[in-house]
C-alpha atoms as a PDB file:
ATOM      1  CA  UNK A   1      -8.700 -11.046  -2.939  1.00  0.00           C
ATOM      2  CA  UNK A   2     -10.717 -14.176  -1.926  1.00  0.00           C
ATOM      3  CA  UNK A   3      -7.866 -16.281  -3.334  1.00  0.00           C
ATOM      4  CA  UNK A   4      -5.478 -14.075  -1.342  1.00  0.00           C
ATOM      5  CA  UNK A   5      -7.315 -15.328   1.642  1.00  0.00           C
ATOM      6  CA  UNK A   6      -7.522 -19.137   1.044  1.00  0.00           C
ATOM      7  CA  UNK A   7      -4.026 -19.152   0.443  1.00  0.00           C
ATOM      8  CA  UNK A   8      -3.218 -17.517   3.211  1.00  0.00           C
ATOM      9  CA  UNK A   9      -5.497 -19.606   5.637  1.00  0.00           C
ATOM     10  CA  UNK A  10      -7.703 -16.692   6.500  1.00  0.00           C
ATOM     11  CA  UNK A  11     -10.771 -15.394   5.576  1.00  0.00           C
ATOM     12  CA  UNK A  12     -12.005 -13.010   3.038  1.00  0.00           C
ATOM     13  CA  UNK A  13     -13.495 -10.420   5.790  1.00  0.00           C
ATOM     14  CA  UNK A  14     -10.378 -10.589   7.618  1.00  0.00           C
ATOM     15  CA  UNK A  15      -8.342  -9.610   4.605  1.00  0.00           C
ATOM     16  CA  UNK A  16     -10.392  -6.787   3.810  1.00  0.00           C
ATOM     17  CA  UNK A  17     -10.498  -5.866   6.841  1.00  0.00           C
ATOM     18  CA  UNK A  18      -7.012  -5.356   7.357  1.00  0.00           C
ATOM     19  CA  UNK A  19      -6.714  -4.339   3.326  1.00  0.00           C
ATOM     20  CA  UNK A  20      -9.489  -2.616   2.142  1.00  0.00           C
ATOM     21  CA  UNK A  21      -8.411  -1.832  -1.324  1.00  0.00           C
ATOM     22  CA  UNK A  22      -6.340  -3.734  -2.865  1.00  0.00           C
ATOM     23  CA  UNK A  23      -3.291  -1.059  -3.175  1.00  0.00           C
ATOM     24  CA  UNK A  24      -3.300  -1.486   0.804  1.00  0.00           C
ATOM     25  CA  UNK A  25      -2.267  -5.097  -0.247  1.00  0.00           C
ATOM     26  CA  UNK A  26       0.230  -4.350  -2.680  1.00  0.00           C
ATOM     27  CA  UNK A  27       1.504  -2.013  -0.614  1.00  0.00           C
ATOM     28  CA  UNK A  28       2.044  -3.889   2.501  1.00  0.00           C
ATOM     29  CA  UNK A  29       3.758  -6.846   0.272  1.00  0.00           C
ATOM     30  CA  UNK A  30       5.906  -4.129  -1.274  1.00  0.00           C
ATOM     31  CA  UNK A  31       6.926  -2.787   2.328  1.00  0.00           C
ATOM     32  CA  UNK A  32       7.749  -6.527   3.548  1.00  0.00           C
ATOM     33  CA  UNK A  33       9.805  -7.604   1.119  1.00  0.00           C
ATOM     34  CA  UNK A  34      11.685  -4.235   0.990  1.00  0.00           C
ATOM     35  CA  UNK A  35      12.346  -4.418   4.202  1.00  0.00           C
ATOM     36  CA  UNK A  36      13.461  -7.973   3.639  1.00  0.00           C
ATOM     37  CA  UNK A  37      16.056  -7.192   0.944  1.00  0.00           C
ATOM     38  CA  UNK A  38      17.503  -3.886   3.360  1.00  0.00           C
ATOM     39  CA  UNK A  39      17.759  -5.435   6.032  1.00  0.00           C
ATOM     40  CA  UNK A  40      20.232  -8.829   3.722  1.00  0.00           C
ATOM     41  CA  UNK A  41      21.936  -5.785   2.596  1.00  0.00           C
ATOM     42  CA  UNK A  42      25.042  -5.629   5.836  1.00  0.00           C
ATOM     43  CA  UNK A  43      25.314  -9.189   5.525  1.00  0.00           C
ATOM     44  CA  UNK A  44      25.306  -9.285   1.258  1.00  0.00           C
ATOM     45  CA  UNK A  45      28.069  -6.991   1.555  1.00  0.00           C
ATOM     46  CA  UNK A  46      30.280  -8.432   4.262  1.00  0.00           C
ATOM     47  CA  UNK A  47      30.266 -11.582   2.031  1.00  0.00           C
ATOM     48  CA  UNK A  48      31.123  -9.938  -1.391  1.00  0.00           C
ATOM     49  CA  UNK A  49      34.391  -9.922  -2.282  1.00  0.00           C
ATOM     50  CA  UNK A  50      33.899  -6.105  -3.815  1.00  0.00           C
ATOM     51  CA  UNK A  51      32.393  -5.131  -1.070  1.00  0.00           C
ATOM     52  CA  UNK A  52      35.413  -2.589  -0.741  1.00  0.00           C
ATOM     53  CA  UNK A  53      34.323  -1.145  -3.811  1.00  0.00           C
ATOM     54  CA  UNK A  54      30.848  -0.413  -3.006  1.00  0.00           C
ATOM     55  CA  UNK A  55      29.617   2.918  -2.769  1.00  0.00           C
ATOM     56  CA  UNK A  56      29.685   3.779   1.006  1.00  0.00           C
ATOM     57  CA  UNK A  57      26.243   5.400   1.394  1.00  0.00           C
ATOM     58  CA  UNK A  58      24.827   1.468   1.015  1.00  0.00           C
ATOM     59  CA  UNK A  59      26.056  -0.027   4.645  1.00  0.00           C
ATOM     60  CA  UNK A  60      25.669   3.416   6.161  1.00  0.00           C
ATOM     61  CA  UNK A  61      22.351   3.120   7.013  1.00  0.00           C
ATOM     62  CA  UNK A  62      20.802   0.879   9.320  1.00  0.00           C
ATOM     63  CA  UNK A  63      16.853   1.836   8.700  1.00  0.00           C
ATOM     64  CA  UNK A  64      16.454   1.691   5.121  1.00  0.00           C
ATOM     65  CA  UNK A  65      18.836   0.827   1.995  1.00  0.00           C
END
């Protein structure tokens, strides 16, 4: 976790502050880039060129993939 920090620029109280365990971590990283990749998925699929054959369900939804 203290390497966590210094790469980050903050400090090791801060982080466990906002992290206490270090699931909370994973979990928050997990979250982000989730919510990363769902929210690429309208554009990934306006570009693809099988984007016609694509199941439906995946550009139905506009709060999760």
């Amino acid at each position: 976790m203290e390497s966590i920090a210094a790469d980050a620029g903050v400090g090791a109280g801060r982080l466990y502050r906002n992290f206490p365990i270090r699931h909370a971590l994973i979990e928050a990283a997990y979250r982000s880039e989730l919510a990363r990749l769902c929210a690429g998925v309208p554009e990934l699929l306006r570009r693809s060129p099988t984007s016609r054959r694509a199941p439906r369900w995946i550009g139905s939804s506009t709060t999760s993939c």
